[in-house]
Protein backbone atom coordinates (compact mmCIF):
# COMPACT_ATOMS: atom_id res chain seq x y z
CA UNK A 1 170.24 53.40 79.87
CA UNK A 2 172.51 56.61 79.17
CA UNK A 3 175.01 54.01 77.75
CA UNK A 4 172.75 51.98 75.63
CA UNK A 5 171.48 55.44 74.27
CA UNK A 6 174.74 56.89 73.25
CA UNK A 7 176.33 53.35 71.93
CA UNK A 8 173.35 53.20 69.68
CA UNK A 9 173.83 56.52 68.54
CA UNK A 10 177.42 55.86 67.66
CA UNK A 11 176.59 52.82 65.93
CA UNK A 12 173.67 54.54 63.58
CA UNK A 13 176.29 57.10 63.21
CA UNK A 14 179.10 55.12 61.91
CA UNK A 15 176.74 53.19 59.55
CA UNK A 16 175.82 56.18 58.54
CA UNK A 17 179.44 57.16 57.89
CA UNK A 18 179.17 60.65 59.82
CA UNK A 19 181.62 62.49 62.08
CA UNK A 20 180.12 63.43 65.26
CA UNK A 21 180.30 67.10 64.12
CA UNK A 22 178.62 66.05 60.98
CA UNK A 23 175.78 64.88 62.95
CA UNK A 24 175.69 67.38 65.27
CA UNK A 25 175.17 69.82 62.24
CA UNK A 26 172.71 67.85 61.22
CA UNK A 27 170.97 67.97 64.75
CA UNK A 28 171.61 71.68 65.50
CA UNK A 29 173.92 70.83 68.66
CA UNK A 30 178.09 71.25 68.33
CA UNK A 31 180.43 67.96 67.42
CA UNK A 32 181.22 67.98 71.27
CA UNK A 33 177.59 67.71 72.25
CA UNK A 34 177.23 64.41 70.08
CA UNK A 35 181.12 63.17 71.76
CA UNK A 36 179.10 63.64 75.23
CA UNK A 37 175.99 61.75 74.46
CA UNK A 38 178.29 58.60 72.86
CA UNK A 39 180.63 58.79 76.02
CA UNK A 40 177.69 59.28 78.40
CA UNK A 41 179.26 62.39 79.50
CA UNK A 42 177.78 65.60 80.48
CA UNK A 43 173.75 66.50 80.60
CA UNK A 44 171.64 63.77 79.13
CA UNK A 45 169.61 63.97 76.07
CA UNK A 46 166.33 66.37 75.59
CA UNK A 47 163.42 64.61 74.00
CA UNK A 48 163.78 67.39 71.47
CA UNK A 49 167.72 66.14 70.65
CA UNK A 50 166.60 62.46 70.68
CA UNK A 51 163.76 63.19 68.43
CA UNK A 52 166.29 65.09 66.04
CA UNK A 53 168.80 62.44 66.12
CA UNK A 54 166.55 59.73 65.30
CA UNK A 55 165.67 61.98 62.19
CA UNK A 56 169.49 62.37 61.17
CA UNK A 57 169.97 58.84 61.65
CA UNK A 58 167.03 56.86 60.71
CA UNK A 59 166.24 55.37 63.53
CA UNK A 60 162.88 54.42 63.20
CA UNK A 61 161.75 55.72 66.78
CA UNK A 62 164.34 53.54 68.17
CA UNK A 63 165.90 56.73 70.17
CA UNK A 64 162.71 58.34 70.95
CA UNK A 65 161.53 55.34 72.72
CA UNK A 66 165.09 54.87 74.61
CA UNK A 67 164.45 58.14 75.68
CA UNK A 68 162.29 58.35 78.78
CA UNK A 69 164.17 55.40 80.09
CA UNK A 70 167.40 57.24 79.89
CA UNK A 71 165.37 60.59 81.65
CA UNK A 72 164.39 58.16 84.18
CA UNK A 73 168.28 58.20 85.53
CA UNK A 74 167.60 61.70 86.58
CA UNK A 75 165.26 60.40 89.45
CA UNK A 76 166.62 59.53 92.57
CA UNK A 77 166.93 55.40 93.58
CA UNK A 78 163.78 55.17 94.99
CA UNK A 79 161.78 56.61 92.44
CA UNK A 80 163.56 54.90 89.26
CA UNK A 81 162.62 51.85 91.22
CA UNK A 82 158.80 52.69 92.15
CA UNK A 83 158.72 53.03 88.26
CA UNK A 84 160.15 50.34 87.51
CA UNK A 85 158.22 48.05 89.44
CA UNK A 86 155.00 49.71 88.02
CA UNK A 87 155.94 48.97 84.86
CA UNK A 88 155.52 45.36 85.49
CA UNK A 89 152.85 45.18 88.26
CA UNK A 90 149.74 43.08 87.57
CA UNK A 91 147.76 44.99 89.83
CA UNK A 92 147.68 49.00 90.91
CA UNK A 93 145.58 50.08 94.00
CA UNK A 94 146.21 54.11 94.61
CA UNK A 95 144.59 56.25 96.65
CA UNK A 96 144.99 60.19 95.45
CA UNK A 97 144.59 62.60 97.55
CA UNK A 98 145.09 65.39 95.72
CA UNK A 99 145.17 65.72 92.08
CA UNK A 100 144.22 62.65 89.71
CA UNK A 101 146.84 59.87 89.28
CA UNK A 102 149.60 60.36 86.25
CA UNK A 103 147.98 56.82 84.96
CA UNK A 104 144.70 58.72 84.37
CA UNK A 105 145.55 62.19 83.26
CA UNK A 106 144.65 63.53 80.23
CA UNK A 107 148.06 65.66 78.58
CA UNK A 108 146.53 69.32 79.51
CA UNK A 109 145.51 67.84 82.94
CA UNK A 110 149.46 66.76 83.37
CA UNK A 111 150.90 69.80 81.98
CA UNK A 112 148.78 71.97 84.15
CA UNK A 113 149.67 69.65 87.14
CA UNK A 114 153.74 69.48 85.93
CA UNK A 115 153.92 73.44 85.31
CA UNK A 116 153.53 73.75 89.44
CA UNK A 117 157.30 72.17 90.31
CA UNK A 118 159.06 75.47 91.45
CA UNK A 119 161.89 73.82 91.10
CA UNK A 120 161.17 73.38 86.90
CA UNK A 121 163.49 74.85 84.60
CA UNK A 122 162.10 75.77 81.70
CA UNK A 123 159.23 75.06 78.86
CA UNK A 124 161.31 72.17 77.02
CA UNK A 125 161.76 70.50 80.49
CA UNK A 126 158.08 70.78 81.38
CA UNK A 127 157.61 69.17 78.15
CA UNK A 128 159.78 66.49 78.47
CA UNK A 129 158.17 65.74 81.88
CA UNK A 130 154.68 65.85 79.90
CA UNK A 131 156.10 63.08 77.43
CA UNK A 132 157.44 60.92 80.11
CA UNK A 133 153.85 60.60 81.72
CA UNK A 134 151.75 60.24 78.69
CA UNK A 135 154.47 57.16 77.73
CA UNK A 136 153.54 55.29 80.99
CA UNK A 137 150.50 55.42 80.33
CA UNK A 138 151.00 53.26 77.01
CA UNK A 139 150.86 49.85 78.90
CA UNK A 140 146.89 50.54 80.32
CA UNK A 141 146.14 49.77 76.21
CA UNK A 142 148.47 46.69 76.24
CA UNK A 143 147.87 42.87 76.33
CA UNK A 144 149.65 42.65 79.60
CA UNK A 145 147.72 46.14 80.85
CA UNK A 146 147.45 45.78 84.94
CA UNK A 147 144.07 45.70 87.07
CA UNK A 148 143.98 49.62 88.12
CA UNK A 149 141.77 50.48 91.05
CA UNK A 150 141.80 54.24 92.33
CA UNK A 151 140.57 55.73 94.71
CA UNK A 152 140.11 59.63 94.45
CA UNK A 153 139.46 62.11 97.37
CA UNK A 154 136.83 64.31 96.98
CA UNK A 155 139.19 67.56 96.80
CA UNK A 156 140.46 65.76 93.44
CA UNK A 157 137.26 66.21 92.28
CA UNK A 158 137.12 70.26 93.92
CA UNK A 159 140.32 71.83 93.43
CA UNK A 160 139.98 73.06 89.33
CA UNK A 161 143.81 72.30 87.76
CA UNK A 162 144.09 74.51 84.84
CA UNK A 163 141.15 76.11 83.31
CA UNK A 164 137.68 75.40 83.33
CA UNK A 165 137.86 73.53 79.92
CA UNK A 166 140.94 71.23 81.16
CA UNK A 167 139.33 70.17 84.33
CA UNK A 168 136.21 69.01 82.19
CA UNK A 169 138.54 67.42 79.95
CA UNK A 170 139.80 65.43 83.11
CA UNK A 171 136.25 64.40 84.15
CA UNK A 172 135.01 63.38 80.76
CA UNK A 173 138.29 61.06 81.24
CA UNK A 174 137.59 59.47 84.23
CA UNK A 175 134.17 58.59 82.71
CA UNK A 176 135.31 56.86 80.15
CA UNK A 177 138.31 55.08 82.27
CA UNK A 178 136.19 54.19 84.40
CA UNK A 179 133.82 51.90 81.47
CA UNK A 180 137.14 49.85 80.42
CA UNK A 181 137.77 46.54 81.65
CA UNK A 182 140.23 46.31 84.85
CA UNK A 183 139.79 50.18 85.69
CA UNK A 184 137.83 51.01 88.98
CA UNK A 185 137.23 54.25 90.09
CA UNK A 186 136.13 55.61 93.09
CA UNK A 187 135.73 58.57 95.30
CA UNK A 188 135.96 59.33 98.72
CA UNK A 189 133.82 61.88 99.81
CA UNK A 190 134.69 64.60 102.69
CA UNK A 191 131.86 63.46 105.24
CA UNK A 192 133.94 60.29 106.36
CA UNK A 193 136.24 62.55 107.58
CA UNK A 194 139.93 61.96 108.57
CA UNK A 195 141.78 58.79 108.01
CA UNK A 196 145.93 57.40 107.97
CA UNK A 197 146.41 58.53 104.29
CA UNK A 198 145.46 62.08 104.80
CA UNK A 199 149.32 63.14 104.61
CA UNK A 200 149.42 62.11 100.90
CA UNK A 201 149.07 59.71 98.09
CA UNK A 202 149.66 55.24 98.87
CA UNK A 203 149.93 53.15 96.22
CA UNK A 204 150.42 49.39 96.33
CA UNK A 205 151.49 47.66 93.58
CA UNK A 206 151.23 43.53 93.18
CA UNK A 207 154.39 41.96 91.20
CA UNK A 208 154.11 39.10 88.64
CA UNK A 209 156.21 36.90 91.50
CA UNK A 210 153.51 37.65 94.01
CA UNK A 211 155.28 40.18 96.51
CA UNK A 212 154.26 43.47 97.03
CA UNK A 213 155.35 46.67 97.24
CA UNK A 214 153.54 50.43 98.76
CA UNK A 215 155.08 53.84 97.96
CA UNK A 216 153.43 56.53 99.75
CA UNK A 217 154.14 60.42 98.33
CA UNK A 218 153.30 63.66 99.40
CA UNK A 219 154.27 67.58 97.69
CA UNK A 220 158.05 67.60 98.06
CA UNK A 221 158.96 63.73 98.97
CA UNK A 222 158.45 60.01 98.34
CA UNK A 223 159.07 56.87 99.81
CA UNK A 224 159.13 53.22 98.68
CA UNK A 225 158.17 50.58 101.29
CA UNK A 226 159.57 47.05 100.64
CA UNK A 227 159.19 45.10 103.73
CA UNK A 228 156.44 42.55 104.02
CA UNK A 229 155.26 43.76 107.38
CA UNK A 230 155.03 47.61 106.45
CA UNK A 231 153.52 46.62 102.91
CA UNK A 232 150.80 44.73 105.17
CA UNK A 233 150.36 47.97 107.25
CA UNK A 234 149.54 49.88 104.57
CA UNK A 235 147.08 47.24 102.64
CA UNK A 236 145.06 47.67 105.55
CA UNK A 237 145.07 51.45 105.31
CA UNK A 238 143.65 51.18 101.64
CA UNK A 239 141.35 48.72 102.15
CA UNK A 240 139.67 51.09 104.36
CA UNK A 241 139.80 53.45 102.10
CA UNK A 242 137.95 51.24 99.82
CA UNK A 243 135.55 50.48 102.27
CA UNK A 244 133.99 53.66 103.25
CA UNK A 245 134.51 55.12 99.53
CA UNK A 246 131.67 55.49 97.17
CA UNK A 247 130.71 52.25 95.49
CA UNK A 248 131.76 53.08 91.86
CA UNK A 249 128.36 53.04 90.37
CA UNK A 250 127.63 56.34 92.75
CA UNK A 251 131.03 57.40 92.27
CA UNK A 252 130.94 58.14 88.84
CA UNK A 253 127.81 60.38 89.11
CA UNK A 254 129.62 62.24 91.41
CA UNK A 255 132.32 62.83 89.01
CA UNK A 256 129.52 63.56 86.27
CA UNK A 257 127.90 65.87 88.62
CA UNK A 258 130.88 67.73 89.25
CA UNK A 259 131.86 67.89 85.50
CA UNK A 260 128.89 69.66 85.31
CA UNK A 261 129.94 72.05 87.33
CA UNK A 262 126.51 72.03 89.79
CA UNK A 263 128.58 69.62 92.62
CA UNK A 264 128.94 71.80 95.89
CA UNK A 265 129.04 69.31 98.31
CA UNK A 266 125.55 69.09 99.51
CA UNK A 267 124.28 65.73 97.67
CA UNK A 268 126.65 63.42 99.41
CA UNK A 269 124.57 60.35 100.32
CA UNK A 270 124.73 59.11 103.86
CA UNK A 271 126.20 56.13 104.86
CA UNK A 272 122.77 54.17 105.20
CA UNK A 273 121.87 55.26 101.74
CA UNK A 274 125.23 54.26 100.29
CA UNK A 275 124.89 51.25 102.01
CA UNK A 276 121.54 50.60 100.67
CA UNK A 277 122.76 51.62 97.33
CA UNK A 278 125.37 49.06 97.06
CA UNK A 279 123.42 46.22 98.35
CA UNK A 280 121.28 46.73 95.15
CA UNK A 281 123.90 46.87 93.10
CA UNK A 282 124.81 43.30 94.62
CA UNK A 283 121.65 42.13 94.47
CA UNK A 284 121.07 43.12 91.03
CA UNK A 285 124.84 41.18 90.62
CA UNK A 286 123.75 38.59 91.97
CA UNK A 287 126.29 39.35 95.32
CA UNK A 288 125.31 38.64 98.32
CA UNK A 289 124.42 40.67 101.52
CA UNK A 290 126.86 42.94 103.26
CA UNK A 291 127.27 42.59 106.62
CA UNK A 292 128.17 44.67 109.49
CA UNK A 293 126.66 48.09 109.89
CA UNK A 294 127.45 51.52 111.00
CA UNK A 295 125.94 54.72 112.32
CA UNK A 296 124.09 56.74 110.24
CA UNK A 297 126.11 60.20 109.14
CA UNK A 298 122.84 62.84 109.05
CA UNK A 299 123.11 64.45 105.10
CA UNK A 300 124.21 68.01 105.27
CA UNK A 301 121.93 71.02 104.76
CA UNK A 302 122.57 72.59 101.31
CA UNK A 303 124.90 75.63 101.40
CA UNK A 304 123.44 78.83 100.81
């Protein structure tokens, strides 16, 4: 992509009829900075350069939409190819364990989240990682937009990320994700204790040829899974997730509650009244029973 960005920047330059240091006037970067980006040579583009280039040039947006493909290459293998295949997945299942998923953040929510990397730069890089994000989130308003179910641990909900007014920002978000068509949300509270995804995030993506792919993540590291067998493994691991989750209906008033800023862990339903709960929400769907059972958790006593 760092070639297909700098040959169409030498061809809009040449129909231009500028010299690369003409341009790079024109861009506030030396000749030799333009020579690199044409000969894919040296540090890629900024976001800020691309955007100024497609100014000088006319572009149309043509460069600033090249762009986060060609920041892509600065991910290792694995990661360029977890994106890649997101990109064109018909169907998302992610578990979060502990902030909310890039696909759902609102711009403070990811700057806030982004600004955390010690290993970040500087401002314009933070940015550029903020652009990248809010771009893949383009395709959840497309025609082609994937089914997205997400499940959220409680502590997403608990741990405030950036100020008071961001983290309602966030909330009021997953509210109204959580409306649209092909978006479920749901939480998983703390009282169904520990379970295999504790060590991070899982996702599991469905491809338009029917395979599918998991990439599990934690702090510092990520890993793509590709073999049938291991993808298998860790379906079962999110399904149950899903399972002992909050239905959505009573996961969105926990979100609401804890928008609110009144949610302190005490009003957790047990898991006879959740499973009451849902069965009505069948019923009333015209679903059918659940079956199975399982003991009754008691409800905690309210903190003091």
């Amino acid at each position: 992509m760092a070639a297909l960005f700098g040959s169409r920047v030498r061809k809009l330059r040449t129909a231009a009829g500028l010299t690369q240091a003409e341009l790079g006037a024109r861009t506030h970067v030396v000749g030799t900075r333009i020579t690199q980006i044409e000969r894919t040579s040296g540090a890629k583009p900024t976001l800020e350069l691309a955007r100024a280039l497609d100014a000088a040039l006319g572009a149309d947006n043509l460069l600033v939409d090249l762009w986060p493909y060609v920041y892509r290459e600065t991910f290792p293998d694995w990661s360029r190819k977890f994106m890649a295949h997101s990109e064109r997945a018909v169907s998302i299942r992610q578990y979060a364990a502990h902030v909310v998923p890039g696909l759902l953040q609102t711009e403070d929510y990811a700057r806030a989240v982004l600004s955390l990397d010690a290993l970040l730069d500087d401002d314009e890089q933070l940015e550029e990682r903020v652009a990248a994000r809010m771009g893949r989130q383009e395709r959840l308003g497309s025609s082609d937009r994937p089914e997205l179910c997400t499940i959220l641990d409680e502590a997403v909900l608990r741990r405030p990320i950036g100020n008071s007014a961001v983290m309602r920002r966030q909330l009021e978000r997953l509210l109204e994700t959580a409306a649209e068509r092909r978006i479920t949300v749901q939480v998983l509270p703390f009282d169904q204790g520990g379970h295999e995804a504790m060590g991070g995030s899982l996702t599991i993506l469905a491809l338009p040829d029917g395979s599918e792919v998991a990439y599990t993540e934690g702090s510092d590291y990520g890993r793509l899974i590709e073999e049938p067998d291991n993808v298998s493994r860790y379906k079962v691991i999110y399904d149950r997730l899903r399972a002992v989750a909050l239905p959505p209906l009573m996961s969105l008033g926990m979100i609401r509650t804890a928008m609110e800023g009144s949610y302190r862990g005490a009003n957790v339903p047990s898991r006879s009244e959740r499973r009451r709960l849902a069965q009505e929400q069948l019923q009333q769907s015209g679903g059918g029973r659940l079956r199975g059972g399982g003991p009754r958790i008691p409800r905690r006593r309210p903190r003091p």
